[in-house]
Structure formats: structure tokens, C-alpha cells
C-alpha atoms as a PDB file:
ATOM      1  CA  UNK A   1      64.930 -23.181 -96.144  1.00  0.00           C
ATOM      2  CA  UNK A   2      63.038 -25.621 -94.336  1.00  0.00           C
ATOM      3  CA  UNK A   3      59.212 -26.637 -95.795  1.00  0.00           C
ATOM      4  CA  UNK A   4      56.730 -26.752 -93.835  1.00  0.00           C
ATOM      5  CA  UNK A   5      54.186 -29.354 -93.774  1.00  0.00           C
ATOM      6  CA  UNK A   6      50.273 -28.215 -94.879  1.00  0.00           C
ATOM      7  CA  UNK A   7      47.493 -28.349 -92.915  1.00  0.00           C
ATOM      8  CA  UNK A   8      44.584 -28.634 -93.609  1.00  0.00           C
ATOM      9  CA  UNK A   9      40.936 -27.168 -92.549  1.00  0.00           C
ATOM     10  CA  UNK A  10      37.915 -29.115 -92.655  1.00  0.00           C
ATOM     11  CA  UNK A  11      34.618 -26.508 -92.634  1.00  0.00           C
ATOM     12  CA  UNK A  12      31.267 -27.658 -92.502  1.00  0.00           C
ATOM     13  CA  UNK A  13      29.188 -24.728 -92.985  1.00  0.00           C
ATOM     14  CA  UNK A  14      25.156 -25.786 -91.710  1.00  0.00           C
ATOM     15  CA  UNK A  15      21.958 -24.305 -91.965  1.00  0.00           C
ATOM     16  CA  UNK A  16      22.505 -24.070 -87.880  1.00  0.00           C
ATOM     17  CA  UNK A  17      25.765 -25.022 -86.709  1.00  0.00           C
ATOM     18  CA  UNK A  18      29.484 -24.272 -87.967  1.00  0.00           C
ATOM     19  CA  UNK A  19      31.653 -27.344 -87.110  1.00  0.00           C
ATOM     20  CA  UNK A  20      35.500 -27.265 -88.108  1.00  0.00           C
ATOM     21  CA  UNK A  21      38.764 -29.375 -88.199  1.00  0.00           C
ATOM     22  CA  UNK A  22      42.119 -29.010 -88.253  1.00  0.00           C
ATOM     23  CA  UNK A  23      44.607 -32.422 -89.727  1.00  0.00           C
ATOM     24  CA  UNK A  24      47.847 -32.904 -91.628  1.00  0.00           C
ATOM     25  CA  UNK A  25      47.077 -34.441 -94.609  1.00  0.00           C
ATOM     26  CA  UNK A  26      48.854 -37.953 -93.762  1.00  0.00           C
ATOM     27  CA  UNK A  27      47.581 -38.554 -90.732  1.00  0.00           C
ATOM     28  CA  UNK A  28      43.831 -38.990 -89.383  1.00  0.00           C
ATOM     29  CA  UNK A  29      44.558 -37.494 -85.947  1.00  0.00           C
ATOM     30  CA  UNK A  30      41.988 -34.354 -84.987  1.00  0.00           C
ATOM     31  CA  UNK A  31      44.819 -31.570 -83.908  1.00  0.00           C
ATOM     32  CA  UNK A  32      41.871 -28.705 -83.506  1.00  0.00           C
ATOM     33  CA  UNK A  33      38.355 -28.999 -83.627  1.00  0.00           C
ATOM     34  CA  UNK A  34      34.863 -27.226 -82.441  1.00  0.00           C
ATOM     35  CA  UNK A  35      31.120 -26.748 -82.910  1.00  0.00           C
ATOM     36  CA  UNK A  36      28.822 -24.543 -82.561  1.00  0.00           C
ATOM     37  CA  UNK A  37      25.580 -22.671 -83.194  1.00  0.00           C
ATOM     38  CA  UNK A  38      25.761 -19.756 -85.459  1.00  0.00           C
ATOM     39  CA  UNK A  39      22.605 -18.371 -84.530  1.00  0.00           C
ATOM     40  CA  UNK A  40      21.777 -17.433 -88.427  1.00  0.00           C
ATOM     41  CA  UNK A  41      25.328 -15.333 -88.576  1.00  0.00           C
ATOM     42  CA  UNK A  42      27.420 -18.101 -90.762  1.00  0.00           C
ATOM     43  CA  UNK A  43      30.076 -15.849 -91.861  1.00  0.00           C
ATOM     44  CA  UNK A  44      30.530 -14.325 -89.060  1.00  0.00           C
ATOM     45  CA  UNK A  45      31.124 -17.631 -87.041  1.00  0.00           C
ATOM     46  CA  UNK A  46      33.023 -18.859 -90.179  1.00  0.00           C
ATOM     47  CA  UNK A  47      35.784 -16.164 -89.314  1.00  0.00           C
ATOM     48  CA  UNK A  48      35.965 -16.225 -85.751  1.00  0.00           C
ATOM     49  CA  UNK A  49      36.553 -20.331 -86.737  1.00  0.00           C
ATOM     50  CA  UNK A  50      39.447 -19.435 -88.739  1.00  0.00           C
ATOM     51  CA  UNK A  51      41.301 -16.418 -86.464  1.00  0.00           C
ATOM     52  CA  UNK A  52      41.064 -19.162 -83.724  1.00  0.00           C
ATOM     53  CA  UNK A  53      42.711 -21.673 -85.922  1.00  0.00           C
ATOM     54  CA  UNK A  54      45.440 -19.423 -87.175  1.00  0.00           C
ATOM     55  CA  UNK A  55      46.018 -18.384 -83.520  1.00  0.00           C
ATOM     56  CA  UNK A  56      46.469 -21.823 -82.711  1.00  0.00           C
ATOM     57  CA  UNK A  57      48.669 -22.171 -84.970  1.00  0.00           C
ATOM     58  CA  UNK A  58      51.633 -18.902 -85.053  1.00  0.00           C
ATOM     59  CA  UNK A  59      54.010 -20.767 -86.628  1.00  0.00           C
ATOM     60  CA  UNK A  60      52.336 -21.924 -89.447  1.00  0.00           C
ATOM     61  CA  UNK A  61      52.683 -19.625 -92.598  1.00  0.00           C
ATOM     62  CA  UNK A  62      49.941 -18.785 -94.769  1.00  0.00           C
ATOM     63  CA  UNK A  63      50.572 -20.572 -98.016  1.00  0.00           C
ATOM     64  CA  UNK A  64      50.963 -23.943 -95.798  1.00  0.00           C
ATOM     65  CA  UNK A  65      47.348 -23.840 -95.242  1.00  0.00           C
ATOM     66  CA  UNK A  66      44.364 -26.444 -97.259  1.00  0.00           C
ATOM     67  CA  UNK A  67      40.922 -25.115 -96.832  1.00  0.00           C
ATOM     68  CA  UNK A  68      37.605 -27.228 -97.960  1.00  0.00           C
ATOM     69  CA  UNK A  69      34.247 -26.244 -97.739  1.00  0.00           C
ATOM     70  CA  UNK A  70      31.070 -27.597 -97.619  1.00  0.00           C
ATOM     71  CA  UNK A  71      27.530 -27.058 -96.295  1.00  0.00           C
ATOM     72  CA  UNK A  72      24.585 -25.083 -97.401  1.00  0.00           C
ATOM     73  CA  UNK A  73      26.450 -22.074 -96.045  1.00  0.00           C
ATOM     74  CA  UNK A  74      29.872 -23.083 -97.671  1.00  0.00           C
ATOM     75  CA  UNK A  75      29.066 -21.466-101.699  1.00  0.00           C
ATOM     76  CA  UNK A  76      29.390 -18.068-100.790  1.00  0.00           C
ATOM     77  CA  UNK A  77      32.418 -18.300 -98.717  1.00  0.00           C
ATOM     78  CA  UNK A  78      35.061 -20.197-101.532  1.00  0.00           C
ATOM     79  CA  UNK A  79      36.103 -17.047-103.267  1.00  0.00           C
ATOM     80  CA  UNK A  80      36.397 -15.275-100.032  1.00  0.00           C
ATOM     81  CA  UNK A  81      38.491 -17.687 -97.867  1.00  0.00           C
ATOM     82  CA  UNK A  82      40.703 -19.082-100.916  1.00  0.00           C
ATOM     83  CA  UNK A  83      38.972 -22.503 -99.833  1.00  0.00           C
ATOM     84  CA  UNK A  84      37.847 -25.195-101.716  1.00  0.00           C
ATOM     85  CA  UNK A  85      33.647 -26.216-101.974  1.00  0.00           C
ATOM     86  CA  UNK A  86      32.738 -29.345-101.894  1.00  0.00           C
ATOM     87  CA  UNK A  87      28.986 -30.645-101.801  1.00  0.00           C
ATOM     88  CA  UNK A  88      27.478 -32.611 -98.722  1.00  0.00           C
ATOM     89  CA  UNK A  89      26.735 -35.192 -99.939  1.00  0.00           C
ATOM     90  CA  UNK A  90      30.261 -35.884-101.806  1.00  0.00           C
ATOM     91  CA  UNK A  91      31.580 -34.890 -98.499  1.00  0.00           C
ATOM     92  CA  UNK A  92      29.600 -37.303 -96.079  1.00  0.00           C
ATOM     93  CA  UNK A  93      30.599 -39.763 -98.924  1.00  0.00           C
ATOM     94  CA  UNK A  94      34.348 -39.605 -99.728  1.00  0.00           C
ATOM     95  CA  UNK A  95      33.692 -39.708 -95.526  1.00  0.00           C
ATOM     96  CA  UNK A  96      31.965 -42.624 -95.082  1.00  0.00           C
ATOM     97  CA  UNK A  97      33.928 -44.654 -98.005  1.00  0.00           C
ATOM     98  CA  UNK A  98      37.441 -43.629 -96.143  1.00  0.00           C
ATOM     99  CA  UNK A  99      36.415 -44.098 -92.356  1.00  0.00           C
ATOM    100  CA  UNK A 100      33.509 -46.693 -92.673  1.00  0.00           C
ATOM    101  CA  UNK A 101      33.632 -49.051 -95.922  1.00  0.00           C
ATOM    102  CA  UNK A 102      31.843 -51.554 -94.135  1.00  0.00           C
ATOM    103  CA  UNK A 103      28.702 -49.324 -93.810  1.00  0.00           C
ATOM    104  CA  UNK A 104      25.605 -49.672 -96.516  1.00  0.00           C
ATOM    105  CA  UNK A 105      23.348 -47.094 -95.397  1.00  0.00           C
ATOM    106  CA  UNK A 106      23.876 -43.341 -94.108  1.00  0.00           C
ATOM    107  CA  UNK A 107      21.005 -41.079 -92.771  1.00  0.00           C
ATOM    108  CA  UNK A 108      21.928 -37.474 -91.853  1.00  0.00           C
ATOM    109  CA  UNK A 109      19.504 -35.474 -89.984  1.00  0.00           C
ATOM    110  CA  UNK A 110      20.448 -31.748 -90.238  1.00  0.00           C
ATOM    111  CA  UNK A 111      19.396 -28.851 -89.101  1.00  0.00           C
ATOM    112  CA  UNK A 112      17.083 -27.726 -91.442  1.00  0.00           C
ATOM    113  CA  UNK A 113      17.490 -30.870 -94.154  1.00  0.00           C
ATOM    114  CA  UNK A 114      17.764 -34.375 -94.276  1.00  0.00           C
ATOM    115  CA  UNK A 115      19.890 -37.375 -96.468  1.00  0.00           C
ATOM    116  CA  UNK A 116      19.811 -40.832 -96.621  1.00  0.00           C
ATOM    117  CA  UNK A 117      22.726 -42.816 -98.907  1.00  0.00           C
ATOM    118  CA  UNK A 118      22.942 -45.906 -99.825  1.00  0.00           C
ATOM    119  CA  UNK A 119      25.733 -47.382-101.179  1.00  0.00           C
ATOM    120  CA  UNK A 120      25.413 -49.705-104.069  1.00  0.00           C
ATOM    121  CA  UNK A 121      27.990 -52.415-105.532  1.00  0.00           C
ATOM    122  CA  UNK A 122      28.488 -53.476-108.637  1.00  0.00           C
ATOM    123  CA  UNK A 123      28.364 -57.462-108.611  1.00  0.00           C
ATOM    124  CA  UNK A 124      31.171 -57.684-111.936  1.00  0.00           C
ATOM    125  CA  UNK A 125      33.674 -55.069-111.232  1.00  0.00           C
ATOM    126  CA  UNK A 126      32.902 -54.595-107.423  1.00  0.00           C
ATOM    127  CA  UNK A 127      32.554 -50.481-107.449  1.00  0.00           C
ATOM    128  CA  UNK A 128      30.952 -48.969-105.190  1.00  0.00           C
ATOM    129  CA  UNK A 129      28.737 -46.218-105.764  1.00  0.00           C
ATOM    130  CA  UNK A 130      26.694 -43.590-103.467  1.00  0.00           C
ATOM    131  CA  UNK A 131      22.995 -43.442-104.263  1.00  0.00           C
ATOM    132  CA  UNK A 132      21.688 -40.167-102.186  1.00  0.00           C
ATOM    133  CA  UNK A 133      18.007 -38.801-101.399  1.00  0.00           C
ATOM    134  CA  UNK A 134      18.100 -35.352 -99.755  1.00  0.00           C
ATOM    135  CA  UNK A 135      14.979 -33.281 -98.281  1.00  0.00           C
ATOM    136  CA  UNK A 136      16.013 -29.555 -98.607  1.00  0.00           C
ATOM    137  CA  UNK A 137      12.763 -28.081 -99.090  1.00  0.00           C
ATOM    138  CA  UNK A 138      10.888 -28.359 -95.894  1.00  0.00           C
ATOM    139  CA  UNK A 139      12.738 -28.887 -92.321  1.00  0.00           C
ATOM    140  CA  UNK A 140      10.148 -31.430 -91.263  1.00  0.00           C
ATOM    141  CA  UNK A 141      12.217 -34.382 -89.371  1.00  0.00           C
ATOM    142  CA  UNK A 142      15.054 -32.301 -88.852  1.00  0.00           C
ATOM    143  CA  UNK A 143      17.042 -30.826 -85.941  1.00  0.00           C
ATOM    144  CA  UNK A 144      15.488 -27.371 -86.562  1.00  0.00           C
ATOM    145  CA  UNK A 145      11.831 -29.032 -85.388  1.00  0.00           C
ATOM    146  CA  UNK A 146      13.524 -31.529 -82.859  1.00  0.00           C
ATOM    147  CA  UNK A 147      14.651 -28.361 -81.209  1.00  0.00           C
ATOM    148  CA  UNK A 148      11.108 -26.441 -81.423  1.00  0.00           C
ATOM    149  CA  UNK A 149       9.792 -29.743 -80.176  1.00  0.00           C
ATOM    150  CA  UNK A 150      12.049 -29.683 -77.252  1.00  0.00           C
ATOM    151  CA  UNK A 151      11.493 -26.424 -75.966  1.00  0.00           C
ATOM    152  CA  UNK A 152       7.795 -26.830 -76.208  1.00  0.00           C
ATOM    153  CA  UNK A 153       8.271 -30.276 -73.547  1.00  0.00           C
ATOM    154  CA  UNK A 154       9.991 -28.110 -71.269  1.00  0.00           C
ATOM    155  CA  UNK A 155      13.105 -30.614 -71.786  1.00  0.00           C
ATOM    156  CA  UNK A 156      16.497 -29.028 -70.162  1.00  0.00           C
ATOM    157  CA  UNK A 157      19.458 -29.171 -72.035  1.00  0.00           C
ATOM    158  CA  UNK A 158      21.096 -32.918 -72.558  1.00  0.00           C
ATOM    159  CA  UNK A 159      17.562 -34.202 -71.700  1.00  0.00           C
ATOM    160  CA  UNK A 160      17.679 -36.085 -75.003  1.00  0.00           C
ATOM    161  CA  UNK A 161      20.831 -37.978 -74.423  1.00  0.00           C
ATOM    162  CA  UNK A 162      19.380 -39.672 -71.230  1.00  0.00           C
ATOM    163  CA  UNK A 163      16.218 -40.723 -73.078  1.00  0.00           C
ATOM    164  CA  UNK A 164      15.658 -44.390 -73.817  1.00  0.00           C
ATOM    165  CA  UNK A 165      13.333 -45.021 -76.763  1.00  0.00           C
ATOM    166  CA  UNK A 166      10.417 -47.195 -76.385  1.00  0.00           C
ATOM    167  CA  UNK A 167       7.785 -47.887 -78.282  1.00  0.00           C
ATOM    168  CA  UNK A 168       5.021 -49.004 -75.975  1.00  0.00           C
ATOM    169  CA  UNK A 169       2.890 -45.501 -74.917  1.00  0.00           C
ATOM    170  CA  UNK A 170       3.791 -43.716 -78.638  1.00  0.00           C
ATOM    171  CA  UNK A 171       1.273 -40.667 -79.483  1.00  0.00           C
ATOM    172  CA  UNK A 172       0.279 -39.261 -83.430  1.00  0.00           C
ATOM    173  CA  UNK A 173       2.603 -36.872 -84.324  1.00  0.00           C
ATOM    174  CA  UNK A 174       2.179 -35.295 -87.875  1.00  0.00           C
ATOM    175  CA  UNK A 175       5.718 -35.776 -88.997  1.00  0.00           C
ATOM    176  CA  UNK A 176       5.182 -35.043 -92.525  1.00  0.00           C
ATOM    177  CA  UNK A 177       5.202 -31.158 -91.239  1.00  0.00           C
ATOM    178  CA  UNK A 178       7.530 -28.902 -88.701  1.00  0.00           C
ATOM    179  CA  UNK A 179       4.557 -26.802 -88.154  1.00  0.00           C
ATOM    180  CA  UNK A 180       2.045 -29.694 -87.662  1.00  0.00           C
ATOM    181  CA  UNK A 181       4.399 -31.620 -85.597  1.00  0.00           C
ATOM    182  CA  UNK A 182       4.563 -28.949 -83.162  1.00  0.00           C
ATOM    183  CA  UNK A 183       1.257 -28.442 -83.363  1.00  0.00           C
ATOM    184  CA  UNK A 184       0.445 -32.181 -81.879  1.00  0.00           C
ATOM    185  CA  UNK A 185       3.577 -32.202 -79.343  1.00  0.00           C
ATOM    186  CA  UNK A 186       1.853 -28.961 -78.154  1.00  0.00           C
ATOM    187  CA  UNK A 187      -1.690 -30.675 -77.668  1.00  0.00           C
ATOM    188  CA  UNK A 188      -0.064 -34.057 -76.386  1.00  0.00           C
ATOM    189  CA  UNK A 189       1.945 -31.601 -73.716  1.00  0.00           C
ATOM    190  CA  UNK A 190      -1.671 -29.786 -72.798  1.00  0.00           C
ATOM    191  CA  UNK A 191      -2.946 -33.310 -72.516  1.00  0.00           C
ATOM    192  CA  UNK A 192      -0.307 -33.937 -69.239  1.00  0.00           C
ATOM    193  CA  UNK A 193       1.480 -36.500 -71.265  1.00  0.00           C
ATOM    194  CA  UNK A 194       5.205 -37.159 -70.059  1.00  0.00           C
ATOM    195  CA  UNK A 195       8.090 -35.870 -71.910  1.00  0.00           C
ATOM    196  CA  UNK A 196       9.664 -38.878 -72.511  1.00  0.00           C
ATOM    197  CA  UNK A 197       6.410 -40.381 -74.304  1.00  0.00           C
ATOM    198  CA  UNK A 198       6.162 -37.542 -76.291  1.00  0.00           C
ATOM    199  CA  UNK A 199       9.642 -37.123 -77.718  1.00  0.00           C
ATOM    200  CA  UNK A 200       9.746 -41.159 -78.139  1.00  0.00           C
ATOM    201  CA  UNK A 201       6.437 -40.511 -80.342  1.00  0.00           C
ATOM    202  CA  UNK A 202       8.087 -37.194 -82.171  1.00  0.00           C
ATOM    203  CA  UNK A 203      11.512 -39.818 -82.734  1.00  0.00           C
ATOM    204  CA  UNK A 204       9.111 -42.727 -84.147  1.00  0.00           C
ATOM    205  CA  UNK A 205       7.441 -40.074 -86.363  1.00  0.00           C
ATOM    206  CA  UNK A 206      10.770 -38.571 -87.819  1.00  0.00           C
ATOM    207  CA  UNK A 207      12.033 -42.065 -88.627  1.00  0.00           C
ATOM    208  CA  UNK A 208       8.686 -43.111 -89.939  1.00  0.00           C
ATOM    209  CA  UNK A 209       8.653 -40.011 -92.178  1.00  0.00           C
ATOM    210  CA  UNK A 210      12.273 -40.200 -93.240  1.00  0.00           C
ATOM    211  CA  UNK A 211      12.648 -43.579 -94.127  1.00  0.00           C
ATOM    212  CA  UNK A 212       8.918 -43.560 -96.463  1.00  0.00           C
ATOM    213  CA  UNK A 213      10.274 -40.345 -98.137  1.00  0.00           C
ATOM    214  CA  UNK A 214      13.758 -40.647 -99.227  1.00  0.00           C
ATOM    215  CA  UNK A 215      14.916 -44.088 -99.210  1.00  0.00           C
ATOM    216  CA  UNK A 216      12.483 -44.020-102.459  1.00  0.00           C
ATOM    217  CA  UNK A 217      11.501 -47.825-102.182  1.00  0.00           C
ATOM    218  CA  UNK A 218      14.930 -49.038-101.224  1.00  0.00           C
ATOM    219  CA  UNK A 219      15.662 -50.601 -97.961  1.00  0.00           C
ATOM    220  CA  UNK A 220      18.074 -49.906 -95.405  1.00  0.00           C
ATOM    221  CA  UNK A 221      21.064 -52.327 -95.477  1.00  0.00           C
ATOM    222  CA  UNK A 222      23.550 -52.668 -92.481  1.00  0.00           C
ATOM    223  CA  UNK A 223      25.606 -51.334 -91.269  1.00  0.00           C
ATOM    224  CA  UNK A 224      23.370 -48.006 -90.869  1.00  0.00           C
ATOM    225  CA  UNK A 225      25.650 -44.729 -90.081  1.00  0.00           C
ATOM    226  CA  UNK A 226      23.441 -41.719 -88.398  1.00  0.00           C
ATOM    227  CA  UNK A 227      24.734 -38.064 -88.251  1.00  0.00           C
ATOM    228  CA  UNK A 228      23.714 -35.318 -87.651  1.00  0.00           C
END
């Protein structure tokens, strides 16, 4: 009888996005892959992910199959799906260490949390270890308020990949709160400001707010990795 090689499914499971993978386990090419918004129905999304992969896939049997989990979703779903859980933060680490070792510093801005790890090394043995600060309590500085903010600009869809920061017509913007933040874009959009200056302000404010929050005193080292 011939074996068949495993597979194995990557499933990030986010407060407002599913995003999943498909890889052997030797090799780091991407054979499946997709993202998208759950619209607050995770598990439903989660197995409409997986019949798509196993379509994909006919020939492969079920036992050849590696799930892993993770996400603020993911919990629920491990004694489900047969999968394996793994916390964020580990995740975006083991990540990081195996794609980028040269990078210092990673901030994640999700949907409705943010992260910032550092990596630290140890000047007599030379390990490396992942220092992490996570905001899970409030969604200020996240997507989830980027996208409030966005709508309430009037910005179409992609808008924000064509804007250029600059920092020389940058407005208050209460960063320190989703519901305050809107609360200025609003008056700044009554006021007949540009969207460009305004979302340049609401960017400046979310790194302002991220960086004096969870880097905790520590600085930023390069090379900086952003997600999210």
C-alpha cells in the first residue's frame, strides 16, 4: 500500500476574519489559501474553510490530514475539528523565528486586539526569546475602529492602500478610545477636512497609542514586522 504524504492546515481563527492554509510539512510552498470576513459567524466560516479544502483535495484520505489552530476563535473549535490549538502569540512567534530571524520587533494590529513582540537575546548563550504585550480588552487602534473610521470618511474600498502618509496637516484624534476616535474623525469630517488628512491623523494616533501602551518602556529595534 502506498503512504500518502500529510498535509497540513494552517487556521487562523480572528475576532473578524478567518484566514487558512494548506502545505506539506517539508516544504514552505502555499498549495491553498484564502481570507475572509466572517461577519461574527466563525464556525460557520471555519467549515465552509475546511469542505473547500477537502474538495480540493479528493484524493487525499482523512487520516493524512494535520490541523492547527489558533486565534481568539480557535479554543472552541479543537475538540470539534480533531485540530490542534495553538496561542497567537506562540503562533506569530514560531512564525516570525522560522520565516524572519533577522527581525527584532513585531506589531500585529487585529481586528479587535493588538500585539507588539520583541525579541530578546541572550548575550552568553545567544537564545532568543519572545517578549509579547497584547491589548485584548478594548479594540481601540485596531482594525475593528480603522474600519468604523473608514466608513465614516466616506473612503471606497482599497482607498487605504493608495494613501501616502504624511505628517504635515495631522488633526487630534483620541486614540486611546474606538468610541472617542470616531467621535473626532466624525467632527474633523463635519469640519470639511480631506480624507486623506484625516486617516493620516487616525494612523499617527494608532501608532502613537500603540507604541506608549504595549511596548511597556522598551523600544522598537529593527527590523520591525507589521501584520495584521
Amino acid at each position: 500500500m502506498t503512504l500518502v504524504a500529510p498535509l497540513f492546515i494552517g487556521m487562523d481563527m480572528g475576532s473578524t476574519t478567518v484566514k487558512a492554509v494548506v502545505l506539506r510539512p517539508d516544504s514552505p510552498e502555499i498549495l491553498w489559501h484564502d481570507y475572509q470576513r466572517h461577519n461574527t459567524r466563525q464556525p460557520e466560516t471555519a467549515l465552509a474553510f475546511l469542505e473547500r479544502i477537502l474538495a480540493a483535495f479528493p484524493d487525499q484520505p482523512a487520516e493524512a490530514w494535520f490541523l492547527a489552530l489558533t486565534g481568539s476563535g480557535a479554543g472552541p473549535l479543537e475538540g470539534s475539528t480533531g485540530g490542534r490549538f495553538v496561542q497567537e502569540i506562540n503562533a506569530v512567534s514560531m512564525a516570525v523565528e522560522h520565516l524572519h530571524p533577522d527581525v527584532q520587533s513585531v506589531v500585529e494590529l487585529g481586528g479587535q486586539d493588538a500585539k507588539i513582540i520583541l525579541f530578546k537575546q541572550d548575550p552568553a548563550t545567544g537564545q532568543r526569546t519572545a517578549v509579547a504585550s497584547m491589548n485584548d480588552k478594548c479594540a481601540s487602534g485596531t482594525g475593528a475602529t480603522i474600519d468604523k473610521c473608514m466608513i465614516k470618511v466616506g473612503a471606497e474600498p482599497g482607498f487605504a492602500t493608495t494613501l501616502h502618509f504624511s505628517d504635515e496637516r495631522l488633526h487630534h484624534v483620541a486614540a486611546k478610545c474606538g468610541v472617542f476616535a470616531e467621535t473626532d474623525i466624525v467632527n474633523l469630517v463635519k469640519s470639511g477636512l480631506p480624507k486623506d488628512e484625516i486617516l493620516n491623523s487616525l494612523a499617527d494616533a494608532i501608532v502613537t497609542q500603540n507604541l506608549s501602551v504595549l511596548t511597556r518602556g522598551s523600544s522598537l529595534k529593527p527590523r520591525v514586522l507589521l501584520l495584521g
